[in-house]
Protein backbone atom coordinates (compact mmCIF):
# COMPACT_ATOMS: atom_id res chain seq x y z
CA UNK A 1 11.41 43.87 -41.79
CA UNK A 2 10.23 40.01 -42.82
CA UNK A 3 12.75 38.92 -40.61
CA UNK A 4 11.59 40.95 -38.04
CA UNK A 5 7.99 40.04 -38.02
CA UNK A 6 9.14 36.34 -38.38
CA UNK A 7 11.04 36.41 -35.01
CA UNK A 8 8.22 37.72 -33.79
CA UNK A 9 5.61 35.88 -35.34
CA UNK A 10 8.35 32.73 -33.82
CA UNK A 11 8.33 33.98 -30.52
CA UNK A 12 4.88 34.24 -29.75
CA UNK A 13 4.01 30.72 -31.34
CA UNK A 14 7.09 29.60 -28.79
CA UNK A 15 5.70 31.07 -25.89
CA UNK A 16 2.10 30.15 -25.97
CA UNK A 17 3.27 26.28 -26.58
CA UNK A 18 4.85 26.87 -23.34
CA UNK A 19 2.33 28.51 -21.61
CA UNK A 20 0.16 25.49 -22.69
CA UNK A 21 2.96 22.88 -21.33
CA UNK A 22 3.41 24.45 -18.10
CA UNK A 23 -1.04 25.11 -17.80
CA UNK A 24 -1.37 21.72 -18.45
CA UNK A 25 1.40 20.68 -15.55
CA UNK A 26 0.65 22.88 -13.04
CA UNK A 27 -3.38 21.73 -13.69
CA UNK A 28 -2.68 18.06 -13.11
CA UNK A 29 -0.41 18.70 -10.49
CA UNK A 30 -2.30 20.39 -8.47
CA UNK A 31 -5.27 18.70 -9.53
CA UNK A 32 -3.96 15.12 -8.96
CA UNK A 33 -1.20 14.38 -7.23
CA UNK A 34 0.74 11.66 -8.75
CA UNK A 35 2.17 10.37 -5.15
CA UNK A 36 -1.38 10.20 -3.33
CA UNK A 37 -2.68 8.70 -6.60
CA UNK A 38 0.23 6.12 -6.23
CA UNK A 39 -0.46 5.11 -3.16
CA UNK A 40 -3.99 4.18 -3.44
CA UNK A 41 -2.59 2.51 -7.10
CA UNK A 42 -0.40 0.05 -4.68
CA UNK A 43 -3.49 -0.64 -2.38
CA UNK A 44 -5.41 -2.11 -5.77
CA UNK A 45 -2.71 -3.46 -6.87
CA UNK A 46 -1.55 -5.86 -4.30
CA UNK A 47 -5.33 -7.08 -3.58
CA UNK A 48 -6.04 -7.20 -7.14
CA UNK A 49 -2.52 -7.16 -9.57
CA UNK A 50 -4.21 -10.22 -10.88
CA UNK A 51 -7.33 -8.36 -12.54
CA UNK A 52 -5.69 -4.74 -13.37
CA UNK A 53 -3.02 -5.88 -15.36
CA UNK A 54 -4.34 -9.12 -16.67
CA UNK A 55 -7.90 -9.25 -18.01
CA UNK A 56 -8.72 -5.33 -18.53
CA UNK A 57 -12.24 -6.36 -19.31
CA UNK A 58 -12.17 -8.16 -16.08
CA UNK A 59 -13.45 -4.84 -14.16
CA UNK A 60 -16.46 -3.46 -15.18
CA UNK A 61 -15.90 0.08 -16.75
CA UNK A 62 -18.48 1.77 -14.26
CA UNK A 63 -15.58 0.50 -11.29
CA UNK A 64 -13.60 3.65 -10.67
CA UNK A 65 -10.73 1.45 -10.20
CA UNK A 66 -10.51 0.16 -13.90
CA UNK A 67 -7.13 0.97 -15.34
CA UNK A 68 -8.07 2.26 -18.07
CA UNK A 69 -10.08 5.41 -16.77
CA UNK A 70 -6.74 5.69 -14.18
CA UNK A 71 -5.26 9.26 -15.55
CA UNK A 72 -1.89 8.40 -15.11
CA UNK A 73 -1.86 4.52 -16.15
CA UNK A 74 -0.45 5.30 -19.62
CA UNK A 75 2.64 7.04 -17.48
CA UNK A 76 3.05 4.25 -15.24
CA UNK A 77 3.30 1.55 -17.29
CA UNK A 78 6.12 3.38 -19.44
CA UNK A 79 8.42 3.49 -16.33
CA UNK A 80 11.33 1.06 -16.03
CA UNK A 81 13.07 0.42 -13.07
CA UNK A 82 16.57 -1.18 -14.01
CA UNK A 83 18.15 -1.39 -10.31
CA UNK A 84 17.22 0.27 -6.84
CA UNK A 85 16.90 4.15 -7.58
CA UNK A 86 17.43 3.98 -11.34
CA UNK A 87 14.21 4.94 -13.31
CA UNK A 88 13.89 4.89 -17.72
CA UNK A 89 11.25 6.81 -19.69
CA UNK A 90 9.86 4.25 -21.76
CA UNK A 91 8.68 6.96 -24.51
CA UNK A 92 12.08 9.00 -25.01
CA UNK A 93 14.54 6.39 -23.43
CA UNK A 94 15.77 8.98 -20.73
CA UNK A 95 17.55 8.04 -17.28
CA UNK A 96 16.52 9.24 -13.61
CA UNK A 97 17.93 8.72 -10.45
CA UNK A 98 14.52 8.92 -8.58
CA UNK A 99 11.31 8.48 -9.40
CA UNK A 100 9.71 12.20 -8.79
CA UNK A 101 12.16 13.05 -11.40
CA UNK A 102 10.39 10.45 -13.87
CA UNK A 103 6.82 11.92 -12.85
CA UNK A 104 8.05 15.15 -13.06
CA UNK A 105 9.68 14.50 -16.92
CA UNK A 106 6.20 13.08 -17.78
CA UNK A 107 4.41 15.63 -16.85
CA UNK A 108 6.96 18.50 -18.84
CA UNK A 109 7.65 15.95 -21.77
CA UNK A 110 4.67 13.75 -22.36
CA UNK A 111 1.39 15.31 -21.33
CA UNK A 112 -0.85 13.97 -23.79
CA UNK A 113 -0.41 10.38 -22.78
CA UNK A 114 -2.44 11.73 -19.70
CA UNK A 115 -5.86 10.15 -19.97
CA UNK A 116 -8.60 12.96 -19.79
CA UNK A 117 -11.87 11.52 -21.30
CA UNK A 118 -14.79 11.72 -19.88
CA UNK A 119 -14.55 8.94 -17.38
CA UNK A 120 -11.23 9.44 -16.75
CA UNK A 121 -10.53 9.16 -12.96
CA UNK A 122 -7.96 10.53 -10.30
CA UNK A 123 -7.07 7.96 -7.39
CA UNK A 124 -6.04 10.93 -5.21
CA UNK A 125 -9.40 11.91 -4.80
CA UNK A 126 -10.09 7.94 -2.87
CA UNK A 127 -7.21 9.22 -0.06
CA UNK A 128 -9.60 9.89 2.18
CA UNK A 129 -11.08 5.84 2.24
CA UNK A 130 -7.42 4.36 1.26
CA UNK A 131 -5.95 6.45 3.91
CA UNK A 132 -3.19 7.58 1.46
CA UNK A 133 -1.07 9.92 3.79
CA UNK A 134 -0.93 7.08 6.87
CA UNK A 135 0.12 4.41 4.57
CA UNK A 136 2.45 6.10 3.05
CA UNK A 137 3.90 7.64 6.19
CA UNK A 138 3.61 11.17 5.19
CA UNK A 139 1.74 11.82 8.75
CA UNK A 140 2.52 10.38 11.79
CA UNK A 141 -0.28 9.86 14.41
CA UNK A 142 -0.06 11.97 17.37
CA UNK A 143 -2.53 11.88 20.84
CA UNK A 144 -4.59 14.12 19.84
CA UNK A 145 -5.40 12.08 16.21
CA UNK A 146 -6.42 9.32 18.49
CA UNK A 147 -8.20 11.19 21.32
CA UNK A 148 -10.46 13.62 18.76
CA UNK A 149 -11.51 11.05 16.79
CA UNK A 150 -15.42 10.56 16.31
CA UNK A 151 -16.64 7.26 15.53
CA UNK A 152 -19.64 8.90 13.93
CA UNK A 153 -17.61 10.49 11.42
CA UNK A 154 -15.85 7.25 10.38
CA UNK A 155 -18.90 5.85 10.33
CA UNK A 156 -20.00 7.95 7.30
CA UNK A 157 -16.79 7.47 5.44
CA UNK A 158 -16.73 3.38 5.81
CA UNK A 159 -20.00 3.99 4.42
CA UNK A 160 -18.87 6.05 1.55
CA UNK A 161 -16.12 3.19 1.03
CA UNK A 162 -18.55 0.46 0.53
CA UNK A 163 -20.58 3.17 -1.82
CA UNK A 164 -17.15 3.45 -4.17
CA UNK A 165 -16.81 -0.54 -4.11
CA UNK A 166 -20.41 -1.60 -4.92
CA UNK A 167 -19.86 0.46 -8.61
CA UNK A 168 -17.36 -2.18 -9.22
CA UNK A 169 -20.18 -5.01 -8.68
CA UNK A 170 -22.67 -5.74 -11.80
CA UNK A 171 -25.74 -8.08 -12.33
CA UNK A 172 -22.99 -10.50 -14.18
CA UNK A 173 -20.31 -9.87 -11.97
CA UNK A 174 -21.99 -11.48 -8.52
CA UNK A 175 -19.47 -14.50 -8.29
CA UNK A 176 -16.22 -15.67 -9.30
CA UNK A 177 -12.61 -14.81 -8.23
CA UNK A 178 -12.93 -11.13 -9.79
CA UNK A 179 -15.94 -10.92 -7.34
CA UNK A 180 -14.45 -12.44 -4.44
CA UNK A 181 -11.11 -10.24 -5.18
CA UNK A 182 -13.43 -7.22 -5.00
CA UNK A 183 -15.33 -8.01 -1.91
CA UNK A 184 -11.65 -8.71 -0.16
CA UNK A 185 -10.22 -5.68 -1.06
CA UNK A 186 -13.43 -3.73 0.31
CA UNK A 187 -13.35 -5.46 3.36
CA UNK A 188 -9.74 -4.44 3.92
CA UNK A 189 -9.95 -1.24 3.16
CA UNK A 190 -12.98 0.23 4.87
CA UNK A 191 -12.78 -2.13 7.61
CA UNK A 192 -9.46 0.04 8.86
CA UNK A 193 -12.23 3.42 8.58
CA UNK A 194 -12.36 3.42 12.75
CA UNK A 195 -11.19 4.86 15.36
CA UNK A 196 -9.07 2.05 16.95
CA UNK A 197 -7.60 1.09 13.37
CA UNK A 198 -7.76 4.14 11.10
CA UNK A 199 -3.69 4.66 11.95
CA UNK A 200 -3.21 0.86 11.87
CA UNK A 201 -0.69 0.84 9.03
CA UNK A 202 0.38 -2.99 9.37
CA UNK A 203 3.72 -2.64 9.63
CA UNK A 204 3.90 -3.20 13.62
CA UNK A 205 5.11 -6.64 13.25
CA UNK A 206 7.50 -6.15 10.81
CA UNK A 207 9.14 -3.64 12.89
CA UNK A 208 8.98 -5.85 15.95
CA UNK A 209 10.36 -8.15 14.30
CA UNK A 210 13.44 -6.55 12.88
CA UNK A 211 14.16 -4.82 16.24
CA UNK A 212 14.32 -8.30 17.92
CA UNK A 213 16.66 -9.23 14.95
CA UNK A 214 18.59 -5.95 15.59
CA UNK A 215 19.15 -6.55 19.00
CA UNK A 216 19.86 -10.11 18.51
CA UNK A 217 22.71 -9.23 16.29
CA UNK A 218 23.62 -6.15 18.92
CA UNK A 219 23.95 -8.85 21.65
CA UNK A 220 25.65 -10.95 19.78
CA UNK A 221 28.26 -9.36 18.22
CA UNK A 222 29.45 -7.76 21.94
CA UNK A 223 29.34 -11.34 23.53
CA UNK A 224 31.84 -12.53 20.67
CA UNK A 225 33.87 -9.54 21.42
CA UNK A 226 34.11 -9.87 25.30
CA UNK A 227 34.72 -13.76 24.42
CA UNK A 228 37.82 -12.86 22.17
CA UNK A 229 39.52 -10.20 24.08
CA UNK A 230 39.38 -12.45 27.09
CA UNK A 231 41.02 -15.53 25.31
CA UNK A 232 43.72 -12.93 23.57
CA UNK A 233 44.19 -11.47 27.39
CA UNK A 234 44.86 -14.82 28.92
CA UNK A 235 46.55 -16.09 25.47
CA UNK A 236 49.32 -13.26 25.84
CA UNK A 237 49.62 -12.20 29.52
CA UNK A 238 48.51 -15.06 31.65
CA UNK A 239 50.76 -18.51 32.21
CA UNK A 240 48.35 -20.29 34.10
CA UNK A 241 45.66 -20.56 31.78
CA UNK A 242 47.85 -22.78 28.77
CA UNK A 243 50.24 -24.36 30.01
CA UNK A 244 53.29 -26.07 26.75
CA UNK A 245 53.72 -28.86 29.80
CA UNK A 246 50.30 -28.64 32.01
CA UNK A 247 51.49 -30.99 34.61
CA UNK A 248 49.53 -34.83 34.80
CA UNK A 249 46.44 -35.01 37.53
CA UNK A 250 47.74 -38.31 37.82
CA UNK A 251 48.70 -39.49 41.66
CA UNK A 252 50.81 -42.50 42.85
CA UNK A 253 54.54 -42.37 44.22
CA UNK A 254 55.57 -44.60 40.73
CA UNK A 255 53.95 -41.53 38.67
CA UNK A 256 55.09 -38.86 40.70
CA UNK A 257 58.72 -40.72 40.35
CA UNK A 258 58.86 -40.50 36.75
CA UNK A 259 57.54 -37.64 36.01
CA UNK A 260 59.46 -35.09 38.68
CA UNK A 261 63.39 -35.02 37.98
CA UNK A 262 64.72 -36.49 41.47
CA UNK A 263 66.41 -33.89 43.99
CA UNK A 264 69.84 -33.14 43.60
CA UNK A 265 71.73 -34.50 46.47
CA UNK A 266 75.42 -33.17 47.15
CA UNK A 267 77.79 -35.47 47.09
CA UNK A 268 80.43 -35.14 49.86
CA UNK A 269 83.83 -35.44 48.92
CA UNK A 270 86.03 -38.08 50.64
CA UNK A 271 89.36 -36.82 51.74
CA UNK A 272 92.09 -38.86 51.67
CA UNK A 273 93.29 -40.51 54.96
CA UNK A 274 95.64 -38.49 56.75
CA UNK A 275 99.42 -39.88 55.99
């Protein structure tokens, strides 16, 4: 009978622990996405690398952008990326071969490095001003995003953009390279919150570019090809083309005398006189 009640008494402590892992993943999850939250992490972080992982006191703490209220910062910068594809828990030490995998082993394995204090702050909730699902290419424009579009709208959410931004700005911070850093990044970002650039993802030129390369190389390669079988026609089944002898271009009777063998002229053979 002890052992009976102590199996149970096991059991129950067993499953509400994972009750309470799988509440607390399926709440963040659904909560904050870890991909959208990513993407608008990327945004910051190539306008501003400098200041988030520098300086931490660099931001203000009121910015919703400090890395230190970001939820997931704790998770991100305990991922280690050893080659293309290849991802390392820096808490436990285990391997993935993607990086949802990672995410997903944080979330199972390592809640409670999840920031939740009061100020704690979800970047997936900004993917309506960082344009989260464009950039990352989850949603491709169609005609009718383009034609349905009302500027009016945008016009409220560029406004709500500059409205996120300006908590980043402080009577002390009104100048200097954090300052300037700030004011860049809001001008890139809700600048795009229009009609005529809201799908503008900047990577037009890029793939201009490598299509002209791609076609360069296309061209290329079947003008070499044409060029070789050619010369290997002509090498093997044509005799006029190379010549072991090509003969001289050379004219004068003196030349021509040397260099052609002279006719062969029949000699006539005498007979003897008649006896």
């Amino acid at each position: 009978m002890p052992i009976l009640k102590f199996n149970r008494r096991f059991n129950a402590i067993y499953l509400a622990a994972l009750l309470s892992v799988l509440k607390w993943d399926l709440y963040y999850a659904g909560q904050c996405p870890r991909d959208q939250s990513r993407s608008v992490r990327k945004v910051l972080e190539h306008h501003m690398e400098e200041f988030l992982q520098g300086d931490a006191d660099a931001l203000p703490r009121s910015c919703p952008f400090h890395i230190h209220r970001d939820m997931y910062h704790d998770h991100e910068s305990h991922k280690i990326e050893e080659s293309y594809g290849k991802w390392y828990c820096n808490y436990c030490g285990k391997s993935f071969y993607a990086e949802s995998f990672l995410d997903n082993h944080f979330s199972r394995r390592h809640p409670q490095h999840v920031y939740t204090g009061p100020d704690s702050v979800c970047l997936a909730d900004y993917c309506d001003i960082f344009r989260c699902d464009v950039i990352s290419g989850r949603v491709d424009p169609t005609f009718w995003d383009t034609a349905l579009c009302i500027e009016d709208d945008m016009v409220e959410l560029a406004t709500d953009c500059q409205e996120v931004f300006k908590r980043c700005f402080t009577e002390k911070l009104n100048s200097g390279p954090v300052f300037e850093a700030i004011n860049k990044t809001m001008s890139m970002v809700c600048s795009s919150l229009t009609c005529s650039r809201y799908w503008f993802t900047g990577k037009v030129e890029e793939n201009q570019w490598l299509m002209l390369l791609k076609t360069f190389c296309t061209v290329f390669l079947i003008g070499s090809l044409i060029i070789y079988y050619f010369l290997a026609y002509h090498h093997f089944f044509s005799e006029s083309l190379f010549l072991d002898n090509p003969v001289p271009q050379r004219h004068g009777s003196l030349f021509e005398a040397e260099y052609y063998p002279k006719p062969y002229k029949r000699k006539r053979l005498r007979h003897p006189p008649p006896i």
